[in-house]
Structure formats: structure tokens, C-alpha cells
N, C-alpha and C. Protein backbone atom coordinates (compact mmCIF):
# COMPACT_ATOMS: atom_id res chain seq x y z
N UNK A 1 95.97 147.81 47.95
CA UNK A 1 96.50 146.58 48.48
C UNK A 1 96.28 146.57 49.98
N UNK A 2 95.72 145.41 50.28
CA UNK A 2 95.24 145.35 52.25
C UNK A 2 97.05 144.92 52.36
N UNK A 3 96.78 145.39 54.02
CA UNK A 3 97.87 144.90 54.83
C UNK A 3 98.14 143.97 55.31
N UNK A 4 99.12 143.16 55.16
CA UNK A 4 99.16 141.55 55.30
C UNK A 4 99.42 141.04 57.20
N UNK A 5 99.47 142.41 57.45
CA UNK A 5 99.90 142.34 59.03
C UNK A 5 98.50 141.58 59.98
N UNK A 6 97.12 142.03 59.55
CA UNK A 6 96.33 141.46 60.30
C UNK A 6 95.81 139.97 59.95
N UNK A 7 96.00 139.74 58.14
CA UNK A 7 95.95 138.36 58.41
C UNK A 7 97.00 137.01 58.68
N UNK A 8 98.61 138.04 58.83
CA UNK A 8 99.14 137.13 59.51
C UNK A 8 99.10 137.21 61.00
N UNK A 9 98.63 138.03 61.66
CA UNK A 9 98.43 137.64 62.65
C UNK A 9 96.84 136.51 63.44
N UNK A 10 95.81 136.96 62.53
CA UNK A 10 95.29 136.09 62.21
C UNK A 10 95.82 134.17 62.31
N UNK A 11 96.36 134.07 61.05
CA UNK A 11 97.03 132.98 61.13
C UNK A 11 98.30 132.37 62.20
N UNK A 12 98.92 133.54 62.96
CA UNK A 12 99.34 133.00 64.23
C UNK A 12 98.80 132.72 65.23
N UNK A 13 97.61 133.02 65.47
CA UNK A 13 96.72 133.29 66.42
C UNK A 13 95.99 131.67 66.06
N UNK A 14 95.83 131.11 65.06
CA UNK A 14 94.95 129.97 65.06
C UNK A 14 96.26 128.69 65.06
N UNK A 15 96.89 129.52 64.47
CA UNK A 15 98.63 128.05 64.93
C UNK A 15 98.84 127.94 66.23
N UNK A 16 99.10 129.02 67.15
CA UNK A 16 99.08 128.75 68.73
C UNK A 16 98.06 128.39 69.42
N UNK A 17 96.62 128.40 68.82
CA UNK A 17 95.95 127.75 69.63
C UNK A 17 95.98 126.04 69.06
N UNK A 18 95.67 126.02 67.20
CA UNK A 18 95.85 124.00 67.38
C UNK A 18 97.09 123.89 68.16
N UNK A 19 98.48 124.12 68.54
CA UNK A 19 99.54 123.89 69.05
C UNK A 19 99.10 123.67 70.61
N UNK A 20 98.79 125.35 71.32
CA UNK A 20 98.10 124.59 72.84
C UNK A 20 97.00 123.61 72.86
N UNK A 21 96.01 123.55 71.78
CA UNK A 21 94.98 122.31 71.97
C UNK A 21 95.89 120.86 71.37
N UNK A 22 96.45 120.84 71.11
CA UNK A 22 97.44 119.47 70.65
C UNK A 22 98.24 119.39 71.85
N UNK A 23 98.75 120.40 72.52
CA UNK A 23 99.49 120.31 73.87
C UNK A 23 98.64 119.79 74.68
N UNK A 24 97.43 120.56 75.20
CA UNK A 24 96.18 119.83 76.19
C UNK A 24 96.06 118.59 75.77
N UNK A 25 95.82 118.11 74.73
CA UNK A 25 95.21 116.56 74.27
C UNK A 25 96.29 115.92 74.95
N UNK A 26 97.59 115.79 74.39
CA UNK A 26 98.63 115.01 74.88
C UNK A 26 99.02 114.80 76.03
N UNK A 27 98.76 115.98 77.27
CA UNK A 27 98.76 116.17 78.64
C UNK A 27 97.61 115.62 79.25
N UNK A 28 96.42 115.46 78.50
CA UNK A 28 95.52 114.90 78.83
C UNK A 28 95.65 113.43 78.52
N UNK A 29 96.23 112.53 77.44
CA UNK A 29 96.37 111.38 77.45
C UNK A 29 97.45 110.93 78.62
N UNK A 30 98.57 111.49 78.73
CA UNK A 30 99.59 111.31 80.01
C UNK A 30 98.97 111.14 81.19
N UNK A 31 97.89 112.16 81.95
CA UNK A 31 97.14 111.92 82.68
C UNK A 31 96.12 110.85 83.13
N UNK A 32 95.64 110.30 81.84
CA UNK A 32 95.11 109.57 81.89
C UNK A 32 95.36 108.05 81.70
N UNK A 33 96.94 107.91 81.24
CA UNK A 33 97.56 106.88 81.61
C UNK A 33 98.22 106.45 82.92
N UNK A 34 98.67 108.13 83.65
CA UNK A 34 99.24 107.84 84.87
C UNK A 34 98.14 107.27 85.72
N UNK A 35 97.04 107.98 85.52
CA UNK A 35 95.80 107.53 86.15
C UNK A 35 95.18 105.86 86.26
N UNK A 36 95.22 105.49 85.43
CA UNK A 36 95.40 104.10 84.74
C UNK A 36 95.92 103.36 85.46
N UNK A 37 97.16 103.50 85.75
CA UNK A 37 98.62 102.77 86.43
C UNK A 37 97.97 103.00 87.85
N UNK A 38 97.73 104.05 88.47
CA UNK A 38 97.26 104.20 89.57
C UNK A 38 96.43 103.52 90.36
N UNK A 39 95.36 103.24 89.31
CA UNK A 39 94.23 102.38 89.44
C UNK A 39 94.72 100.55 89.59
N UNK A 40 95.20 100.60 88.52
CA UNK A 40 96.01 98.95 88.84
C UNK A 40 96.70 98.76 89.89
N UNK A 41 97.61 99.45 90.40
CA UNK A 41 98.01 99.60 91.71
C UNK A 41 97.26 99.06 92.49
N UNK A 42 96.53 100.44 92.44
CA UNK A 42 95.36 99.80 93.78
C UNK A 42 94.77 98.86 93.85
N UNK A 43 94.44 98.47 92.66
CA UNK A 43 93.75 97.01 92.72
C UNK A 43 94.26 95.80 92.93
N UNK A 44 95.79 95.86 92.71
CA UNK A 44 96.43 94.97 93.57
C UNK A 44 97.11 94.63 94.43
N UNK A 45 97.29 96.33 95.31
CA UNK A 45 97.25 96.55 96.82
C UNK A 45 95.99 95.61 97.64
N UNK A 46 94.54 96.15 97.06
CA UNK A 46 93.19 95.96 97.55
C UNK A 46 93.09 94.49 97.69
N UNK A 47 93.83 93.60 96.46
CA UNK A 47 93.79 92.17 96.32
C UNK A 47 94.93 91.41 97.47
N UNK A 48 96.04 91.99 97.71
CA UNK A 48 97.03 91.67 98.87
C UNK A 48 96.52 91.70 100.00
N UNK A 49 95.64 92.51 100.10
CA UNK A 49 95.45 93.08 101.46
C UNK A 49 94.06 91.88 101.79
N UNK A 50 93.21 91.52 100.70
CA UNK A 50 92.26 91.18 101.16
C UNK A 50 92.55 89.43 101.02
N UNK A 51 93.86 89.08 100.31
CA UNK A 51 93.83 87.40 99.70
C UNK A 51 95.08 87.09 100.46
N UNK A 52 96.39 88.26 100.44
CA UNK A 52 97.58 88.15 101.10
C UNK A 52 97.83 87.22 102.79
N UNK A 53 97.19 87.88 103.42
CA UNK A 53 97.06 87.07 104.75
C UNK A 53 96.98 85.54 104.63
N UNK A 54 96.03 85.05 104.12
CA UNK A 54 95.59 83.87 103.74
C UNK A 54 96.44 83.03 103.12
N UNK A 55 97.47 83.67 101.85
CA UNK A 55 98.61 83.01 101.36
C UNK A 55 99.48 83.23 102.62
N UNK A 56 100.05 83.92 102.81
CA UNK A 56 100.46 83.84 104.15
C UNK A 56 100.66 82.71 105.37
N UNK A 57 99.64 82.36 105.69
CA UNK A 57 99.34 81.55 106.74
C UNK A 57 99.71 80.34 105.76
N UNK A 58 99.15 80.25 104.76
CA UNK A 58 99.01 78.62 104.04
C UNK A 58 100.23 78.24 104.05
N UNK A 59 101.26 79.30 103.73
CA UNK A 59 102.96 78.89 103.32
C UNK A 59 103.16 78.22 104.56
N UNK A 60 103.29 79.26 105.85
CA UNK A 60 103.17 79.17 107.50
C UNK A 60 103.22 77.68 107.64
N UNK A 61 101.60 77.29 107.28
CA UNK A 61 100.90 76.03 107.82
C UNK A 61 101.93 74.64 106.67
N UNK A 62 102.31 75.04 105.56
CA UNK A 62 103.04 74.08 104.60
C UNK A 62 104.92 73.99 105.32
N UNK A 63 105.26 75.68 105.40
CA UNK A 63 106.42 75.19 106.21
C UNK A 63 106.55 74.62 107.35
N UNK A 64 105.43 74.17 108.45
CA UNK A 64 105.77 73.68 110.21
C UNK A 64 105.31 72.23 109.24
N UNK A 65 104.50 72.02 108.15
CA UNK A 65 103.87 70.46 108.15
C UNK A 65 105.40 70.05 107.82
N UNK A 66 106.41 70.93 106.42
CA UNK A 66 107.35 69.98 105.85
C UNK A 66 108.50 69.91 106.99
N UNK A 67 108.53 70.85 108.19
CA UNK A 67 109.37 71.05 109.20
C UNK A 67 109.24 69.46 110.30
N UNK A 68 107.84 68.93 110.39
CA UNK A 68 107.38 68.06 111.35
C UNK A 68 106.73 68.67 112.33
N UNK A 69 106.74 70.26 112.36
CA UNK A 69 106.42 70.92 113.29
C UNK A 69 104.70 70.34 113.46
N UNK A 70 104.23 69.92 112.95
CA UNK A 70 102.47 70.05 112.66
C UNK A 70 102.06 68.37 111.83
């Protein structure tokens, strides 16, 4: 009769790794959602920064017209 010691260790040895590769995947989708969010951010930092001014002024130029100022 073989010893059951090396193929259960065997079989722990391939459970802890799908377990850390199921851990990586999932840390890797998190990442890549925070990443995601990050990106939208910026893109509508990038859009404020480059359209913002412009709304800006227009309100400016609409509040002195409804003021009489203009």
C-alpha cells in the first residue's frame, strides 16, 4: 500500500495555487476597475479644464446682461 502523505500533499499544493490564482484574478479585476474610475476622472477634469472657463464667462456675461450691467 503507497503512502497517502505525498499525494495529499500533492493535492494541497494544486488547491493553494487555483486559490492564489483566483486571488490574483480578482485583485487584478479590482485594479482594473479602480483604474477605470481613474481614467474617467481624468477625463472630466481634462474636459473642465479645457470647456469650464468658457461656461464660466457665459454665466458671467448672462448674469451682468440680466443685472443691466451690459
Amino acid at each position: 500500500m503507497g503512502n497517502p502523505e505525498p499525494e495529499q500533499e500533492i493535492v494541497e499544493h494544486k488547491v493553494r495555487r487555483a486559490v492564489g490564482l483566483n486571488a490574483l484574478r480578482k485583485i487584478g479585476e479590482i485594479v482594473a476597475e479602480e483604474r477605470q474610475a481613474d481614467d474617467d476622472n481624468a477625463r472630466a477634469l481634462r474636459w473642465f479644464a479645457r470647456y469650464g472657463w468658457m461656461i464660466l464667462v457665459g454665466g458671467a456675461l448672462l448674469l451682468a446682461y440680466l443685472m443691466g450691467v451690459i
